[in-house]
Protein backbone atom coordinates (compact mmCIF):
# COMPACT_ATOMS: atom_id res chain seq x y z
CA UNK A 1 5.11 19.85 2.49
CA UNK A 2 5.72 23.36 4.50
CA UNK A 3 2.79 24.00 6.69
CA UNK A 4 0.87 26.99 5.99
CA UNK A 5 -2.36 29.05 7.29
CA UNK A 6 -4.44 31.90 6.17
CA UNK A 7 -6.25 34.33 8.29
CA UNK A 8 -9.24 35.68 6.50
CA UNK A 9 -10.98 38.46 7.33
CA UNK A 10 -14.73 37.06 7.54
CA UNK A 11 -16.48 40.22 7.28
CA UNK A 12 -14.88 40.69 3.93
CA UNK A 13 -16.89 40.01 1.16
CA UNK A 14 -15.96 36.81 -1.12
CA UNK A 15 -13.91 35.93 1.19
CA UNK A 16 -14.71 31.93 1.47
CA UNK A 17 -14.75 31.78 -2.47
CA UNK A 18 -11.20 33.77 -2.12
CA UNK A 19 -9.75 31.76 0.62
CA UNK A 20 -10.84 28.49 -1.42
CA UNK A 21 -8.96 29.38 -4.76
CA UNK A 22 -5.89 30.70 -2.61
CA UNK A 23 -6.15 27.20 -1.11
CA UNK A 24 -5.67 25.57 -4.76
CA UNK A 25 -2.94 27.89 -5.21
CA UNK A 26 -1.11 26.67 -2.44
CA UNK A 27 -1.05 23.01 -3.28
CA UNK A 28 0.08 23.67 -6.37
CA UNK A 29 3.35 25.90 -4.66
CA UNK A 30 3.93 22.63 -2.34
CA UNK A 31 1.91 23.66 0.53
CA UNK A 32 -0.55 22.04 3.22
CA UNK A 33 -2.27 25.05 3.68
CA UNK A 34 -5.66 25.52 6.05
CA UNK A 35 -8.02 27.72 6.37
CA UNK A 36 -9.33 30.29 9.42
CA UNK A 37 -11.97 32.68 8.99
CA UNK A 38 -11.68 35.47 12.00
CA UNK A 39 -15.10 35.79 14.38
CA UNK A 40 -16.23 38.11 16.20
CA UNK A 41 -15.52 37.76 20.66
CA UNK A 42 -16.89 39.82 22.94
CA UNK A 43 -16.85 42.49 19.91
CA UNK A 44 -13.51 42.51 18.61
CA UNK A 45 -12.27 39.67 15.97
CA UNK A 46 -10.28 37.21 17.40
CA UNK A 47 -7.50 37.39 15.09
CA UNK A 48 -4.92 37.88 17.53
CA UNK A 49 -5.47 34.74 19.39
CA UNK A 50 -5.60 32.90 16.05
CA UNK A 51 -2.47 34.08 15.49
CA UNK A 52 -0.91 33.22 18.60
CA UNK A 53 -2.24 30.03 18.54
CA UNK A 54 -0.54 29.62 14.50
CA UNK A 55 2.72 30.16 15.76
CA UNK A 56 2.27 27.29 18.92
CA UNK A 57 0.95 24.95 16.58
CA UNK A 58 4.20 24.76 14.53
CA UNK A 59 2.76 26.98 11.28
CA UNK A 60 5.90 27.98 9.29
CA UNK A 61 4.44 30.71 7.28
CA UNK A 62 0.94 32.97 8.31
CA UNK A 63 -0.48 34.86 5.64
CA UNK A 64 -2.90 37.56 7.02
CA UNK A 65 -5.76 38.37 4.26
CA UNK A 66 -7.58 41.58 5.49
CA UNK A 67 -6.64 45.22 5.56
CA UNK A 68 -3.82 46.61 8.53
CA UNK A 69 -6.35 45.92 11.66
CA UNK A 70 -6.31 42.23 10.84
CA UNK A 71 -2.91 42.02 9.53
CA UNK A 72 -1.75 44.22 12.97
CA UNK A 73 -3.71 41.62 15.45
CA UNK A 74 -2.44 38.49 13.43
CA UNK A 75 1.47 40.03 14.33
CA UNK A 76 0.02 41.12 17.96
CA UNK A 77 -0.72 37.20 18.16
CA UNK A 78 2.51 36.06 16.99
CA UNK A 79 4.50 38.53 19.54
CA UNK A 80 2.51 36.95 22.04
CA UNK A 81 3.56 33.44 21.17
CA UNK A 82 7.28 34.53 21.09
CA UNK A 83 6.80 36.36 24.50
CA UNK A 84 5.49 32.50 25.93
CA UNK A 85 8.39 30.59 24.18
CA UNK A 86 10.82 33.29 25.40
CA UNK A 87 10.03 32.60 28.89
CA UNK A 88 9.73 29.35 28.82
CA UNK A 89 13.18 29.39 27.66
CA UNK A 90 14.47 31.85 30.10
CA UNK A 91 15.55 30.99 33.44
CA UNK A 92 14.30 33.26 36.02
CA UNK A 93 12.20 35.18 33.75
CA UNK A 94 9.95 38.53 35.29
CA UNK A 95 7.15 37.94 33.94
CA UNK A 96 5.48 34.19 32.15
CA UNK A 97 3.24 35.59 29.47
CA UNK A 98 1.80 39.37 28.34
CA UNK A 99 -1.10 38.16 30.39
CA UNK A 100 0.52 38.25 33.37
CA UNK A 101 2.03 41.48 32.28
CA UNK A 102 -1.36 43.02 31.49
CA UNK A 103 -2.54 42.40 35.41
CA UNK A 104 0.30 44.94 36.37
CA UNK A 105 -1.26 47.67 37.84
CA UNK A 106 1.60 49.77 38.19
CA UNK A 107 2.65 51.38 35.15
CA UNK A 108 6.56 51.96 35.46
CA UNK A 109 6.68 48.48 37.25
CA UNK A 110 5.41 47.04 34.03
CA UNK A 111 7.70 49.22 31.99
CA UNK A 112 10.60 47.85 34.70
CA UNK A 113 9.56 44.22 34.16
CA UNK A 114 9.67 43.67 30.35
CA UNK A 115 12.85 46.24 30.18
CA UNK A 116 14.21 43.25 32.29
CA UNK A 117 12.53 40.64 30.34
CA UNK A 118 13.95 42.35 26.71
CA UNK A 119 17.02 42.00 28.14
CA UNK A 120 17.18 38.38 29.11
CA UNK A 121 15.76 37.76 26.13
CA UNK A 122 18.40 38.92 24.14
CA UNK A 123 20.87 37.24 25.84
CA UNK A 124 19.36 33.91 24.54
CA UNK A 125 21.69 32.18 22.47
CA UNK A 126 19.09 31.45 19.80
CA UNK A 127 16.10 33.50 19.66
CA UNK A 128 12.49 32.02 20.21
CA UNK A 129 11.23 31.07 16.21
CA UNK A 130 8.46 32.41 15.30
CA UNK A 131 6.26 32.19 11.27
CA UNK A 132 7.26 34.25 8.81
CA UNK A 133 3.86 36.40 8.24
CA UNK A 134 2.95 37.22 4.94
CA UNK A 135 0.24 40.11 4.02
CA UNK A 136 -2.66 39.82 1.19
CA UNK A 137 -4.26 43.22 1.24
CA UNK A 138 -7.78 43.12 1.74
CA UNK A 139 -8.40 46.70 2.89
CA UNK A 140 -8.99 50.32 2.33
CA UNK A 141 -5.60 52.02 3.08
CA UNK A 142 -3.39 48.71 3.08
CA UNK A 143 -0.63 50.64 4.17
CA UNK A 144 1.81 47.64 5.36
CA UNK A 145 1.51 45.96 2.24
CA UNK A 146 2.29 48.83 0.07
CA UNK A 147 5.61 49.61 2.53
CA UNK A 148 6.79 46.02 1.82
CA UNK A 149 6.30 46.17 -2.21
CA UNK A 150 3.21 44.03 -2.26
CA UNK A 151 0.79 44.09 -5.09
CA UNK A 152 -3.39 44.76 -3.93
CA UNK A 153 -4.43 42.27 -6.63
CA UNK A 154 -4.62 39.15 -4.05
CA UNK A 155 -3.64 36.56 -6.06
CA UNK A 156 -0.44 38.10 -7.44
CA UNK A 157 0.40 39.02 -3.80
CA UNK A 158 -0.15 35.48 -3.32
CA UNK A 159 1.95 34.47 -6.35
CA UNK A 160 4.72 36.84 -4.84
CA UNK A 161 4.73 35.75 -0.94
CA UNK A 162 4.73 31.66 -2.35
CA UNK A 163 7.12 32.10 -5.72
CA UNK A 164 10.71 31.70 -4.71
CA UNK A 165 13.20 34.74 -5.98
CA UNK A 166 9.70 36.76 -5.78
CA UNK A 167 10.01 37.86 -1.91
CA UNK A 168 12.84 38.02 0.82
CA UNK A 169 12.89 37.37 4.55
CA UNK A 170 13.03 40.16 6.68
CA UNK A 171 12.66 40.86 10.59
CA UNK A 172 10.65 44.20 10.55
CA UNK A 173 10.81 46.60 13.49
CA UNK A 174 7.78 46.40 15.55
CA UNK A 175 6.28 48.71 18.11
CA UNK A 176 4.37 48.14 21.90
CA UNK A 177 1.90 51.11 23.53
CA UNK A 178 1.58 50.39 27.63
CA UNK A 179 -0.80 52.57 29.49
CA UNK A 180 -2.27 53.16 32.98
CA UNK A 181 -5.57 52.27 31.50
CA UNK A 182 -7.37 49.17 30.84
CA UNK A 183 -8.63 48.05 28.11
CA UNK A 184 -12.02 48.55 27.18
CA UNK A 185 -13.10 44.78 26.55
CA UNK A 186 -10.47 42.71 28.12
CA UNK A 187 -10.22 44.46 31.43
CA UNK A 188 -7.01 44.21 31.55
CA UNK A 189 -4.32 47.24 31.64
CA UNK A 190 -3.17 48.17 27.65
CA UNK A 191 -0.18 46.36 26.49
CA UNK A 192 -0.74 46.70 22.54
CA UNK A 193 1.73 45.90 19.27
CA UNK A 194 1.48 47.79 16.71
CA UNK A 195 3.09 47.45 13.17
CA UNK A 196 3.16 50.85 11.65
CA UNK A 197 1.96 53.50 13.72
CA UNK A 198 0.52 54.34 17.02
CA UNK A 199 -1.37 57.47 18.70
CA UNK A 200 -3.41 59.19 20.73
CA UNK A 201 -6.19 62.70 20.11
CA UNK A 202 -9.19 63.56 19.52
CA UNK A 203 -8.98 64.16 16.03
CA UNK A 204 -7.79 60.49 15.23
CA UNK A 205 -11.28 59.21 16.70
CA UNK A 206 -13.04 61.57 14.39
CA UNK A 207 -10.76 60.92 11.76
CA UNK A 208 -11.21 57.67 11.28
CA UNK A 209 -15.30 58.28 11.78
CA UNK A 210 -15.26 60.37 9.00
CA UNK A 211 -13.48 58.14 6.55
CA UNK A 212 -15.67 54.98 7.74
CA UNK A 213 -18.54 56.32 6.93
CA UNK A 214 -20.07 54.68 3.96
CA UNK A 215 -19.76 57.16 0.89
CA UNK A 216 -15.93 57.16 1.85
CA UNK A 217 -15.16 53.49 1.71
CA UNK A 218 -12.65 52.55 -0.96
CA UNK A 219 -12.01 56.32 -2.04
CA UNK A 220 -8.12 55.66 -0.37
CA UNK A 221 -6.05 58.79 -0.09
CA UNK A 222 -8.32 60.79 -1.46
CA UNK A 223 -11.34 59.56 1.53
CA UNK A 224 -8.34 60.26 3.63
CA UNK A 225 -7.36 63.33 2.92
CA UNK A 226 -11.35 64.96 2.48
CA UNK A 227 -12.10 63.93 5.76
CA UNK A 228 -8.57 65.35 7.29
CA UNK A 229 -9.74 68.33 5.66
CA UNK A 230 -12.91 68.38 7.26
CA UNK A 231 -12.18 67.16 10.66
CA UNK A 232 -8.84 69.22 11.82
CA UNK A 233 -10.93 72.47 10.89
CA UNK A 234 -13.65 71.82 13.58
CA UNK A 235 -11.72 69.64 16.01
CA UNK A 236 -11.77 70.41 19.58
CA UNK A 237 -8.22 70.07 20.57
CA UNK A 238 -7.11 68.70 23.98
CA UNK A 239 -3.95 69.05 26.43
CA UNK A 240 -1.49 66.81 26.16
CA UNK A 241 2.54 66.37 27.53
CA UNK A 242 5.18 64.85 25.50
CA UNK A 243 8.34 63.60 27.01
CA UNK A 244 11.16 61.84 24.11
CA UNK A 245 13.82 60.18 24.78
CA UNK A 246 16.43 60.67 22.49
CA UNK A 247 17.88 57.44 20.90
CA UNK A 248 21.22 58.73 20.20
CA UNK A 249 21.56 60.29 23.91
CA UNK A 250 21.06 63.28 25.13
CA UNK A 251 18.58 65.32 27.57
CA UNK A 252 15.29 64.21 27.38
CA UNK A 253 13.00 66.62 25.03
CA UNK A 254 9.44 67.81 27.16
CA UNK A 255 7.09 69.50 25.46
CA UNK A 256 3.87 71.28 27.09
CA UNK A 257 1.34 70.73 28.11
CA UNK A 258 -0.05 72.60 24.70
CA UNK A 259 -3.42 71.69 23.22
CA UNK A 260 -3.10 68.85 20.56
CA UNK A 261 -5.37 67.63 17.42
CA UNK A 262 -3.17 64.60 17.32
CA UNK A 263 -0.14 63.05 18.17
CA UNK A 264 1.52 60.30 16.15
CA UNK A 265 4.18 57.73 16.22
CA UNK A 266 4.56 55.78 13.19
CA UNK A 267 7.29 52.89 12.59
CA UNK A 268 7.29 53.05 8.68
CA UNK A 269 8.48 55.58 6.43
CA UNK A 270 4.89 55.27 4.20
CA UNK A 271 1.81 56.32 5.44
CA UNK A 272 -1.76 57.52 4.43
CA UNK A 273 -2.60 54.77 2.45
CA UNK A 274 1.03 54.07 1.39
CA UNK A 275 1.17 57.38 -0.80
CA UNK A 276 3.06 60.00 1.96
CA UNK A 277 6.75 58.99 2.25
CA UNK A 278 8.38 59.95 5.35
CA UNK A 279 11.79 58.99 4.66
CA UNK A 280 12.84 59.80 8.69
CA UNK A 281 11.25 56.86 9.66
CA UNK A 282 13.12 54.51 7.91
CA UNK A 283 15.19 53.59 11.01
CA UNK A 284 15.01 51.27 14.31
CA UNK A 285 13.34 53.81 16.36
CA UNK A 286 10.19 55.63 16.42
CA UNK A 287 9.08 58.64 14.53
CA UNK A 288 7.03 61.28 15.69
CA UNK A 289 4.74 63.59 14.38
CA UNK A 290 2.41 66.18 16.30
CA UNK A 291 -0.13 68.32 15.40
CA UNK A 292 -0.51 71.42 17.60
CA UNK A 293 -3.36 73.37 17.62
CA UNK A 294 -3.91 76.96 16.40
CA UNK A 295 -6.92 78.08 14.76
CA UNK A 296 -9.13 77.02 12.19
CA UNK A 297 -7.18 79.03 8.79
CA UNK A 298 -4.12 77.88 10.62
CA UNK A 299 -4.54 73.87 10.84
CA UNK A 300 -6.01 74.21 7.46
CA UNK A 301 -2.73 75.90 6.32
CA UNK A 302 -1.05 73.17 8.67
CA UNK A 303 -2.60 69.87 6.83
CA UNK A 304 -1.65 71.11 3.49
CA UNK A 305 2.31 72.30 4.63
CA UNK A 306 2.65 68.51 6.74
CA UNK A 307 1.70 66.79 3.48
CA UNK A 308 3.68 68.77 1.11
CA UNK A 309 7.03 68.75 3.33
CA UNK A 310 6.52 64.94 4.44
CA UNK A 311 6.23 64.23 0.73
CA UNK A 312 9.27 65.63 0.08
CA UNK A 313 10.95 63.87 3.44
CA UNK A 314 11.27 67.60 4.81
CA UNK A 315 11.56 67.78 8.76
CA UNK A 316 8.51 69.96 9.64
CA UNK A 317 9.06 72.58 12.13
CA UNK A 318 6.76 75.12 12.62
CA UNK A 319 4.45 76.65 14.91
CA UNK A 320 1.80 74.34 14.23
CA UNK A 321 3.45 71.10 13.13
CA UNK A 322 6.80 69.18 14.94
CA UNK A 323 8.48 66.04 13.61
CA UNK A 324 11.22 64.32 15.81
CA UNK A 325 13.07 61.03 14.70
CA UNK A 326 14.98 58.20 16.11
CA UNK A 327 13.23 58.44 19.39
CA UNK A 328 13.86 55.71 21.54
CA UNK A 329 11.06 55.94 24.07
CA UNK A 330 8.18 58.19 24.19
CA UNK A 331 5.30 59.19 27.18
CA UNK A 332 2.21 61.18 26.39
CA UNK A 333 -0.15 62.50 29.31
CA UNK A 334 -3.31 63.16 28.91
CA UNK A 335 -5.43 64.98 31.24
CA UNK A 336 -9.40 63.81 31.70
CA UNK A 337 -11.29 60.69 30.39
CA UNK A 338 -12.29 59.11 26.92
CA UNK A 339 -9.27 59.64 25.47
CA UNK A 340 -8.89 58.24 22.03
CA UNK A 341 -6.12 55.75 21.24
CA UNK A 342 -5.72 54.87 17.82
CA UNK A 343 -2.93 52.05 16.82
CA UNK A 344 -3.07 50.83 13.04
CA UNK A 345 -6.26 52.38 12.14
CA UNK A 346 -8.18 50.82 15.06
CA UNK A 347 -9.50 53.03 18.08
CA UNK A 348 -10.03 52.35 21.68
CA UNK A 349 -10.89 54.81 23.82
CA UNK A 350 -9.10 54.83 27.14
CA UNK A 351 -9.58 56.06 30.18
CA UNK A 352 -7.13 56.08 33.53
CA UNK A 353 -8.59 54.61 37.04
CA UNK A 354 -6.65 57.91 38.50
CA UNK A 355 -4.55 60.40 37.40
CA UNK A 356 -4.08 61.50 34.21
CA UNK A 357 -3.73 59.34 31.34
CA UNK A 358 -0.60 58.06 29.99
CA UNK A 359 0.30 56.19 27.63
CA UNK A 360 4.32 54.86 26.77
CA UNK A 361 5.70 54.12 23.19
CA UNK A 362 8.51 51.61 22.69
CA UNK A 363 10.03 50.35 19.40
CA UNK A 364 10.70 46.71 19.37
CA UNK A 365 13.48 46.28 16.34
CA UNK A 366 14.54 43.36 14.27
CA UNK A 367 11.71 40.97 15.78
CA UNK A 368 9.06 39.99 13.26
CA UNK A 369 9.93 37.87 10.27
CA UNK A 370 8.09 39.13 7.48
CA UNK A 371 8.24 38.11 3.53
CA UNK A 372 8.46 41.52 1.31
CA UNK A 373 8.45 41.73 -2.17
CA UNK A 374 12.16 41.92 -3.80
CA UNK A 375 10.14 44.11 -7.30
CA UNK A 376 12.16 47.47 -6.80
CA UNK A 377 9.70 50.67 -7.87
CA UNK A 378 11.54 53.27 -9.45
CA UNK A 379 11.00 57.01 -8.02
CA UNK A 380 9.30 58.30 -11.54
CA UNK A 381 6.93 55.54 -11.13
CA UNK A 382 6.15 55.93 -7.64
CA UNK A 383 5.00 60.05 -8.91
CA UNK A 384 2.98 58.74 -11.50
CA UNK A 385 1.50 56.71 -9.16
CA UNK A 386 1.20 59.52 -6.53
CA UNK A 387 -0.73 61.38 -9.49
CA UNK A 388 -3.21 58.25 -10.71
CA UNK A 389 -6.19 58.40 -8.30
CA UNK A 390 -7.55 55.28 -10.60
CA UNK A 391 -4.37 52.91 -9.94
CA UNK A 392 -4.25 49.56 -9.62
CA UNK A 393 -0.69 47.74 -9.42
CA UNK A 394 0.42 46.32 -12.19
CA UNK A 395 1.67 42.59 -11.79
CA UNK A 396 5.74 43.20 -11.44
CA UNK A 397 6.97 40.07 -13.36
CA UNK A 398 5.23 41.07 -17.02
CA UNK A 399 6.31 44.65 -17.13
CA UNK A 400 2.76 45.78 -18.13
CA UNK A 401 2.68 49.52 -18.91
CA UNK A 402 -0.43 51.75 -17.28
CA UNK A 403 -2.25 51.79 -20.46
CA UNK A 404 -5.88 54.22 -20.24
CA UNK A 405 -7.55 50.69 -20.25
CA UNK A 406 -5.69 49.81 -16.81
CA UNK A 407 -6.44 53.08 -15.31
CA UNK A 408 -9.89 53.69 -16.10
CA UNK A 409 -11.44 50.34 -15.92
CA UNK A 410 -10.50 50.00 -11.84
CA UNK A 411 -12.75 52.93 -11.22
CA UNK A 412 -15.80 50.66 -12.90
CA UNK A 413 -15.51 47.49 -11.06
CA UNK A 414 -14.07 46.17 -7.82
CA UNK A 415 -10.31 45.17 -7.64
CA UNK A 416 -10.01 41.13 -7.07
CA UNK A 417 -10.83 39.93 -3.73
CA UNK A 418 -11.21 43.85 -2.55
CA UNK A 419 -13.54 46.02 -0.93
């Protein structure tokens, strides 16, 4: 039988009952299948370690049931277990493990040292393996699951990720922050992965304050967008400098320093709880997004333009709002403490020992094996969806239309296995 784990979310609610008929499930599809629940260490859940230790254990296939934070620390953990295999395989390698990495103090020495270690990597005649991680959304925004196809009902996204002709294999692109500062629990200076999008401001902090707050839970893009609304009108904004890298050559773009809400980073062309398309991302490089500030009318005016163009995959430039693709590298310096990192909906603030703050952006392509959904969505159906604020998806494989009974009901009672 294939070997198989799943990650649960323990804070979730129903999720022992959950991960016990998922269990059945998996028997029944020819797998040995166990069972973690993620706890709570020093704080933060310990998914990421779980993960890593999945992947050194032998597990071919690590499904991650929780929204993007868990499903972003259970990849975290398998990158780290490739990084240790990777070494071990390498001769003279620069560095042993991310670990050793992390106790870098030097910023562009750490940059210099996995550059170097990257490259002998790649030179490896067969590249470390590694599970193939598969996503059940238990979240608010899921907003990996809905850029691979996958349905929020959990136990058709389980029928999908375990059915074969249902899902295909695919190495997504991932991405990895480094910074002068440490990390707030660990200690240890910030080397992060990150799975769809990364970035720093003070408006992400508040942001995602906003939407947490308990009447906003489970309202998706709509929570999303009311407190964008409300938070980029009274924002404080603070310097920052950009420098980009261009990935098809070029000079090197530098921009400010100019006061910032936000800037932004992202990896996959859906965002915003998998309802903005941003078409420009869809490549092996980074995508970036900025928010400059202006005044309060203005970065009204600002939110509503940067949804309408990115909805229409529209390059944004303006005054107040700058979108560069197929960016290669990319530094932002911050000047002053308690600077809010954000990386897949999670926040850490961050704060330099000297200097100003920076923090460096790399993408990572072709490395994570990932099952996705084959179910193609046609673009009328992705508007209507755009328009339902009730939706629910509709299980791919019986063609079931979004009758008023399938739309309405949702609203009354709590999707399967969800918030």
């Amino acid at each position: 039988m294939k070997r198989a784990r799943l990650l649960v979310n323990g804070r979730r609610p129903l999720a022992k009952k959950l991960a016990l008929r998922l269990r059945g499930m998996a028997v029944n599809r020819g797998y040995d299948m166990d069972v973690v629940h993620t706890e709570l260490e020093s704080g933060r859940p310990n998914t990421e370690e779980l993960g890593r230790r999945a992947a050194l254990d032998g597990v071919e296939l690590l499904l991650a049931a929780g929204g993007d934070g868990t499903v972003s620390d259970a990849a975290a953990g398998l990158e780290r277990a490739r990084f240790e295999r990777a070494a071990a395989a390498i001769a003279e390698a620069p560095v042993r493990s991310l670990a050793e990495l992390e106790r870098v103090e030097d910023l562009d020495r750490r940059l210099e040292l996995l550059r170097r270690f990257l490259d002998a990597e790649a030179r490896l005649p067969e590249p470390p393996g590694s599970p193939a991680l598969g996503i059940l959304p238990l979240g608010s925004a899921n907003v990996l699951a809905a850029n691979l196809g996958l349905s929020r009902n959990i136990e058709k996204a389980f029928w999908e990720l375990l059915t074969p002709g249902r899902h295909r294999l695919e190495r997504l692109k991932t991405g990895i922050a480094l910074s002068n500062a440490r990390d707030p629990v660990s200690g240890a200076f910030l080397v992060r992965f990150f799975l769809i999008a990364a970035g720093a401001g003070g408006a992400v902090e508040e942001l995602m304050a906003d939407f947490n707050r308990p009447q906003n839970r489970g309202r998706g893009l709509w929570g999303y967008l009311a407190s964008a609304w409300r938070v980029l009108a009274r924002h404080e904004p603070r310097e920052v400098e950009v420098l980009l890298s261009p990935a098809r050559g070029g000079a090197p773009i530098a921009i400010g320093p100019r006061p910032v809400d936000f800037v932004l980073f992202n990896l996959r062309p859906r965002l915003i709880c998998g309802k903005v398309f941003m078409p420009r991302a869809a490549n092996p490089h980074l995508h970036a997004v900025f928010a400059w500030a202006r005044g309060r009318a203005s970065r009204t005016h600002d939110l509503l333009r940067l949804l309408q163009r990115l909805g229409l995959g529209r390059v944004v430039r303006r005054d107040g709002l700058t979108d560069y693709h197929e960016v290669e590298r990319a530094e932002i310096r911050f000047a002053g403490a308690g600077v809010p990192f954000q990386y897949d909906g999670e926040i850490q603030s961050l704060a330099a020992d000297a200097g100003p703050l920076r923090i460096v952006f790399l993408p990572l392509p072709g490395r994570l094996p990932t099952i996705r959904s084959v179910e193609s969505r046609s673009f009328l159906r992705y508007l209507l969806t755009m328009a339902n604020p009730f939706r629910e998806e509709f299980h791919p494989a019986t063609r079931s239309r979004p009758t008023l009974r399938k739309i309405v009901l949702p609203f009354f009672r709590k999707r399967s296995g969800g918030e």
